[in-house]
N, C-alpha and C. Protein backbone atom coordinates (compact mmCIF):
# COMPACT_ATOMS: atom_id res chain seq x y z
N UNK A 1 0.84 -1.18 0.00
CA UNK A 1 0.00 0.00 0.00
C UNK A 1 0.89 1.24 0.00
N UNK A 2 0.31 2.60 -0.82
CA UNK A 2 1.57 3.57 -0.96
C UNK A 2 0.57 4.47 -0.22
N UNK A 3 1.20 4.82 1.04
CA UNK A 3 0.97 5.63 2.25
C UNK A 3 1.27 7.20 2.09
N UNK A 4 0.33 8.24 1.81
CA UNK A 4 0.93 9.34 1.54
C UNK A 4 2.13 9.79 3.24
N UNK A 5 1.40 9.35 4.23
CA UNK A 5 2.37 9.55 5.71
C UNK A 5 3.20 8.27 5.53
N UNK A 6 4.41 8.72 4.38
CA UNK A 6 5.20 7.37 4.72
C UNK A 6 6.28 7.22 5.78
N UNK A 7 6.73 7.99 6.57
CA UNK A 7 7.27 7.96 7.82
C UNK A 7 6.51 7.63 8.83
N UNK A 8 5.43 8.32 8.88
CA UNK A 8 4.70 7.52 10.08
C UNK A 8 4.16 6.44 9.67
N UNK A 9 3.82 5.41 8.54
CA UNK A 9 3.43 4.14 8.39
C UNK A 9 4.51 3.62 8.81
N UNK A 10 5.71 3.89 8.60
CA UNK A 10 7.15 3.47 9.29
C UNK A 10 7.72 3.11 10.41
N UNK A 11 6.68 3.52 11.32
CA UNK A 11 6.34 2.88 12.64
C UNK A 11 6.57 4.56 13.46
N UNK A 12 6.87 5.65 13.11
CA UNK A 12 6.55 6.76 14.13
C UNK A 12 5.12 7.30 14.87
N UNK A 13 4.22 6.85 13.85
CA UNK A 13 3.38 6.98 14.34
C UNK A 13 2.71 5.96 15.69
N UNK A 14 3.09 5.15 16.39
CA UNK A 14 3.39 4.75 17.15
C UNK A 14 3.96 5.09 18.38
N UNK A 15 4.83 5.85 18.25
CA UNK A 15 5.33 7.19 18.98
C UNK A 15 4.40 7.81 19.93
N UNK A 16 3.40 8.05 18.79
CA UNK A 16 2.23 9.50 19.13
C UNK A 16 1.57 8.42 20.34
N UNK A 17 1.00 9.17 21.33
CA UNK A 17 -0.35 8.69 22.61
C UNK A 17 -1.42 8.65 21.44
N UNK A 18 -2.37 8.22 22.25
CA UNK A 18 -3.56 8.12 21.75
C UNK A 18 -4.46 9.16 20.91
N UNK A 19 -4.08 10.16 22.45
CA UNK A 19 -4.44 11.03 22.05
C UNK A 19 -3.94 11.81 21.19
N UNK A 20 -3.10 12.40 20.97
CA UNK A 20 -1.89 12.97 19.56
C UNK A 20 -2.22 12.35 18.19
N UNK A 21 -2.92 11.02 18.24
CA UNK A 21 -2.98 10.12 16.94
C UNK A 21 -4.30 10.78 16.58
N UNK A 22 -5.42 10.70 17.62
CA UNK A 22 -7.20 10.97 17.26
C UNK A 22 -6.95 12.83 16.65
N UNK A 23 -6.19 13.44 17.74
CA UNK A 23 -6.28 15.24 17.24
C UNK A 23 -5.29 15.16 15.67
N UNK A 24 -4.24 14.25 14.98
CA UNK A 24 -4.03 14.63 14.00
C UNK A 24 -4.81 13.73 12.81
N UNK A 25 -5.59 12.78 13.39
CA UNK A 25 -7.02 12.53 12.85
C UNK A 25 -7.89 13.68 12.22
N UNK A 26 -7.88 14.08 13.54
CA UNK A 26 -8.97 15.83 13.27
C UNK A 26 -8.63 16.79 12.66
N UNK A 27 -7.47 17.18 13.09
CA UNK A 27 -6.95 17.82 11.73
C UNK A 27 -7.09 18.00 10.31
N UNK A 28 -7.07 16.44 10.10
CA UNK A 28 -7.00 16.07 9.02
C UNK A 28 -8.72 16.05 8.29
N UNK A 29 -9.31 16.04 9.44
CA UNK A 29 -11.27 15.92 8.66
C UNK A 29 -11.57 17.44 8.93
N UNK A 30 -10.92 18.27 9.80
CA UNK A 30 -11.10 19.85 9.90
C UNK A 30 -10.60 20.55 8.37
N UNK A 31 -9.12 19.84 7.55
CA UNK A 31 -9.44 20.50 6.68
C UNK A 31 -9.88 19.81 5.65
N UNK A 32 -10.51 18.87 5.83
CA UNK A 32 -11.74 17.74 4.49
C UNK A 32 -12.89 18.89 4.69
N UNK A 33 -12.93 19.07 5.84
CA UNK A 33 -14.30 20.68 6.01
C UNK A 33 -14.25 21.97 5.37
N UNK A 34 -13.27 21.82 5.73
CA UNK A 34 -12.37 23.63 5.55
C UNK A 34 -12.69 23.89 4.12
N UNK A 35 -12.42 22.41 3.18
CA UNK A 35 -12.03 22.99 1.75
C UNK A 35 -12.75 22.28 1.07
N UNK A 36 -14.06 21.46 1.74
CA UNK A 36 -15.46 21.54 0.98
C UNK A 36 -15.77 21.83 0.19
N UNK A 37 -16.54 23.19 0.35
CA UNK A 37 -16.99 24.44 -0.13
C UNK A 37 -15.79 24.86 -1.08
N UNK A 38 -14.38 24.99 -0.78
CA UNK A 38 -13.98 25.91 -1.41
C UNK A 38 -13.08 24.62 -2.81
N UNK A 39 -12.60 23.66 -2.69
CA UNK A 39 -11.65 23.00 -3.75
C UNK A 39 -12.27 21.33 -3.26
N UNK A 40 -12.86 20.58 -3.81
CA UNK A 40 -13.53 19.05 -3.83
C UNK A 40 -12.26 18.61 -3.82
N UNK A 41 -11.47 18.62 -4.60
CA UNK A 41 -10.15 17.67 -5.34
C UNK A 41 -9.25 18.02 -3.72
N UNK A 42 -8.70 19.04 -2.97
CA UNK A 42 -8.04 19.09 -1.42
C UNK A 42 -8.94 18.26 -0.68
N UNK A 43 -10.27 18.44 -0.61
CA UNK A 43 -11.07 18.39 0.38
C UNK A 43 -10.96 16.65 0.66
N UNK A 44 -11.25 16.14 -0.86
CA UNK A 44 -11.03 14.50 -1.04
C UNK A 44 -9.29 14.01 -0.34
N UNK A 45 -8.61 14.79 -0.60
CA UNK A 45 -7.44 14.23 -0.86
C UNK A 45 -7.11 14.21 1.02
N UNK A 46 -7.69 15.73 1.57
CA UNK A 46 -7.33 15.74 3.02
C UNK A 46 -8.20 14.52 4.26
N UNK A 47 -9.51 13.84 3.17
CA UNK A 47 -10.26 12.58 3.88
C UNK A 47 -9.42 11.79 3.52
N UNK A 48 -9.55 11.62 2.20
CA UNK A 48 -8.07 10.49 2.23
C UNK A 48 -7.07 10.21 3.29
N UNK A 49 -6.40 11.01 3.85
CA UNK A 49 -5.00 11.57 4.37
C UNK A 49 -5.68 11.20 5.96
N UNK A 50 -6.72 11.33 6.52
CA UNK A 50 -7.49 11.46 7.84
C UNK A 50 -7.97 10.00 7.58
N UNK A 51 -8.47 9.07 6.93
CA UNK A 51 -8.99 7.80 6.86
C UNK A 51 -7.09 6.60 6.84
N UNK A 52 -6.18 7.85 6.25
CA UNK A 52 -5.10 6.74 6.13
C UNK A 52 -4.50 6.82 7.58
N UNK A 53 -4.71 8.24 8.50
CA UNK A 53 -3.96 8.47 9.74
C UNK A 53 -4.98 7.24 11.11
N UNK A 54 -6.37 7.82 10.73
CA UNK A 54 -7.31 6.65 10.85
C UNK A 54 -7.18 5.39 11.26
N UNK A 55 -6.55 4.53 9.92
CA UNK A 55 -6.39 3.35 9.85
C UNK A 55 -4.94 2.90 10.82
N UNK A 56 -3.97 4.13 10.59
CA UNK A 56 -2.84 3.63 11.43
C UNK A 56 -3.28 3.66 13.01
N UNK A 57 -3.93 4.49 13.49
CA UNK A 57 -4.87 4.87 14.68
C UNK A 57 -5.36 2.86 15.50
N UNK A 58 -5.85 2.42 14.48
CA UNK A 58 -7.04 1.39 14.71
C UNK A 58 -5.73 0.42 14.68
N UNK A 59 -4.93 -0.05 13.39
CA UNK A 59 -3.91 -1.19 13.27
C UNK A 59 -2.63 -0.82 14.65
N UNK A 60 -2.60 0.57 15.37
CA UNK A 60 -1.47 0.75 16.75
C UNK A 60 -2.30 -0.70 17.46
N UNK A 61 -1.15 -1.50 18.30
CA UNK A 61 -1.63 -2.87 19.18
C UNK A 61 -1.93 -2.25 20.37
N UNK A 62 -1.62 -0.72 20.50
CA UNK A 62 -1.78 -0.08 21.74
C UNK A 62 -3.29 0.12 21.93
N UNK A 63 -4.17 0.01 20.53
CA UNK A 63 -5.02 0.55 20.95
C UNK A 63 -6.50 -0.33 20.79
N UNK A 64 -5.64 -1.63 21.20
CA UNK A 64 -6.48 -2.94 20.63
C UNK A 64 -7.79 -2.51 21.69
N UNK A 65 -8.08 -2.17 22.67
CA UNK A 65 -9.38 -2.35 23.66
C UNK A 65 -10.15 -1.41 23.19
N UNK A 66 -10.08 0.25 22.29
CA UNK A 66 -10.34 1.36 21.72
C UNK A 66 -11.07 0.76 19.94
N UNK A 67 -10.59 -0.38 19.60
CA UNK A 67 -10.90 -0.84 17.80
C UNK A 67 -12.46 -0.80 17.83
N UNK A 68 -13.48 -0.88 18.78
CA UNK A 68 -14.56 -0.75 18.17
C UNK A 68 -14.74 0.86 18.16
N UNK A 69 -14.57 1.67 18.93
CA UNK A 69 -15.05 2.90 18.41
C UNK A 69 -14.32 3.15 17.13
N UNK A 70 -12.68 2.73 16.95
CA UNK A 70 -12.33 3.56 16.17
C UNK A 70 -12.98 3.17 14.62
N UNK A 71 -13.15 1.89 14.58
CA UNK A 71 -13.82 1.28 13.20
C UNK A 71 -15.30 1.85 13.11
N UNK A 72 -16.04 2.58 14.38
CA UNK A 72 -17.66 2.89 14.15
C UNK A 72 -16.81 4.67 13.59
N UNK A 73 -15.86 4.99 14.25
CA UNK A 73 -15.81 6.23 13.59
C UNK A 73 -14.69 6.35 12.21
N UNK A 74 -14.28 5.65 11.83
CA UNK A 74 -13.76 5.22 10.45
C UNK A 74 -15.56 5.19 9.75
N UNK A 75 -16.48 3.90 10.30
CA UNK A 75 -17.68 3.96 9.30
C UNK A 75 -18.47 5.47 9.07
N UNK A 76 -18.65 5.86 10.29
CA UNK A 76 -19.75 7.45 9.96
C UNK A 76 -19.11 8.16 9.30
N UNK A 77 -17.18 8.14 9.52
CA UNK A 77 -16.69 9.46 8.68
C UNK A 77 -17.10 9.14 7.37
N UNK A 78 -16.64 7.75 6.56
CA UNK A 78 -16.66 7.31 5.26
C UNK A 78 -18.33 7.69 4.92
N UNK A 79 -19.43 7.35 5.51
CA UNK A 79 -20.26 7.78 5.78
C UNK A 79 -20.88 9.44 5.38
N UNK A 80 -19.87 10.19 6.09
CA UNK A 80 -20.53 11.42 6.18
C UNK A 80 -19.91 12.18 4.39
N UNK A 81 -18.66 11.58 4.47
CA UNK A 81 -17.60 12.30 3.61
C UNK A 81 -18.13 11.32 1.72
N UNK A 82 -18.07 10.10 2.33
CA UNK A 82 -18.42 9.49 0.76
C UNK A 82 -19.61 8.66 0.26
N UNK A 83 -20.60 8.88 1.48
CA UNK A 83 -21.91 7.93 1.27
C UNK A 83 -23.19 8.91 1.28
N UNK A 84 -23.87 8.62 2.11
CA UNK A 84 -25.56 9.11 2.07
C UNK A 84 -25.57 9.83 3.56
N UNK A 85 -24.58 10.14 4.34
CA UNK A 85 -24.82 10.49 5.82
C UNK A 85 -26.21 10.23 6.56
N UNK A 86 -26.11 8.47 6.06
CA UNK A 86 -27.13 7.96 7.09
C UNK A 86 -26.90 8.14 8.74
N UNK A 87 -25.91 8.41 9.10
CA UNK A 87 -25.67 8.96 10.56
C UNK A 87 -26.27 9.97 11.12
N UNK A 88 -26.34 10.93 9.54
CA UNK A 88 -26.68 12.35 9.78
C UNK A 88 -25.75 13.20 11.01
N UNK A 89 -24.23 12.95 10.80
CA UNK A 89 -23.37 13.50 10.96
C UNK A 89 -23.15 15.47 10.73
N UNK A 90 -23.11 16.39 11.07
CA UNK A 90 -22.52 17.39 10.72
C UNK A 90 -21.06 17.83 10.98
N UNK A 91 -20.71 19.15 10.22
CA UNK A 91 -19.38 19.66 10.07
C UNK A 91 -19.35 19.67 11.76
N UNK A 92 -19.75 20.28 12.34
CA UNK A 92 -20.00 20.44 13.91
C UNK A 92 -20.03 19.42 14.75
N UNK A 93 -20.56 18.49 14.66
CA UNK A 93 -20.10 17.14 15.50
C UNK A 93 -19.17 16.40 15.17
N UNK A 94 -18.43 16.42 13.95
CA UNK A 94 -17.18 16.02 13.73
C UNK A 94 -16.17 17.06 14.80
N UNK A 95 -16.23 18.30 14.48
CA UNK A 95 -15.18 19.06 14.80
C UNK A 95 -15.23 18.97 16.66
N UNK A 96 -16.22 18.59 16.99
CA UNK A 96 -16.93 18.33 18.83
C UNK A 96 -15.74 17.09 18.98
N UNK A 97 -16.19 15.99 18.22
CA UNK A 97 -15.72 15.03 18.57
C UNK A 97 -14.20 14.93 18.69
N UNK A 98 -13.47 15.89 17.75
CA UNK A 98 -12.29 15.82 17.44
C UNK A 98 -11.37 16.53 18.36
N UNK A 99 -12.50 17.88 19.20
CA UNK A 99 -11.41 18.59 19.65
C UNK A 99 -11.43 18.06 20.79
N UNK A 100 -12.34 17.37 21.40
CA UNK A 100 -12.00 16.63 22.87
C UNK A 100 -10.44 15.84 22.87
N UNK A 101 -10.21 15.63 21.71
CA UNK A 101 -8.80 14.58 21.35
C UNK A 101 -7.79 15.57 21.72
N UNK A 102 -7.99 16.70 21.07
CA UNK A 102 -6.79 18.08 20.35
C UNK A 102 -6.59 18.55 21.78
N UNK A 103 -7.49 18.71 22.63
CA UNK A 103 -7.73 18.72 24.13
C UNK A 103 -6.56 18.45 24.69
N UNK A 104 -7.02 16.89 24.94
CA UNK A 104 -6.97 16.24 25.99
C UNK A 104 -5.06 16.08 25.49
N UNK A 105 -4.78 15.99 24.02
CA UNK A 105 -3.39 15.79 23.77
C UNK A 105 -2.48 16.74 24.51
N UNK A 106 -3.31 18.02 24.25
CA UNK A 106 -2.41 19.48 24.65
C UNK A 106 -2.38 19.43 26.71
N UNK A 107 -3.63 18.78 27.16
CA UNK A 107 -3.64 18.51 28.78
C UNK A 107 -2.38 17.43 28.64
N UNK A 108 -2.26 16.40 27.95
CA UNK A 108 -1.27 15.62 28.30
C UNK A 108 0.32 16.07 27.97
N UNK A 109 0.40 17.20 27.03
CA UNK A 109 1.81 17.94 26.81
C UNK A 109 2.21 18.90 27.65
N UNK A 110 1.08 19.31 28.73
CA UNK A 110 1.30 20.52 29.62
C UNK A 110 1.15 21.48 28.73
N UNK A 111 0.43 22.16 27.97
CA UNK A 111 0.31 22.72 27.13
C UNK A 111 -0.70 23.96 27.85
């Protein structure tokens, strides 16, 4: 598989806490939001980039007891971003969900 994060498929991402992994998750669906509206072709490419950080998220062994949420929120994003948003997901409860992560990373850096 050709990983656009090919250093962190490399095992750095592993590195990151939990939390550090979910907020550059968010990041990554904050700007799938951001650039919506303004460029489809970024907007795709930055879900892409958030479903591949995602997947490294779910395959960490650290975070084997965490795999069912992270696979229900892998489904609603794919969901919100490339299906029918049968969840009925918004830009706003993504960005809720995400910053509790962006949070809790910056409480755990002393930030």
């Amino acid at each position: 598989m050709a990983y656009q994060h090919q250093e962190l498929a490399q095992g750095r991402w592993q590195k990151f806490s939990f939390f550090e992994q979910m907020a550059n998750v968010g990041s990554e669906v904050g700007r799938a939001i951001n650039w919506r509206s303004k460029n489809e072709v970024n907007s795709r490419l930055a879900f892409e980039r958030a479903l591949e950080l995602l997947d490294l998220t779910i395959d960490d062994k650290r975070n084997k007891a965490r795999r069912g949420e992270l696979t229900r929120a892998r489904e609603v994003l794919v969901d919100y971003f490339a299906g029918n948003n049968d969840y009925r997901s918004s830009d706003a409860s993504w960005q809720n969900y995400f910053y509790a992560f962006n949070y809790a990373a910056r409480l755990q850096a002393g930030v």
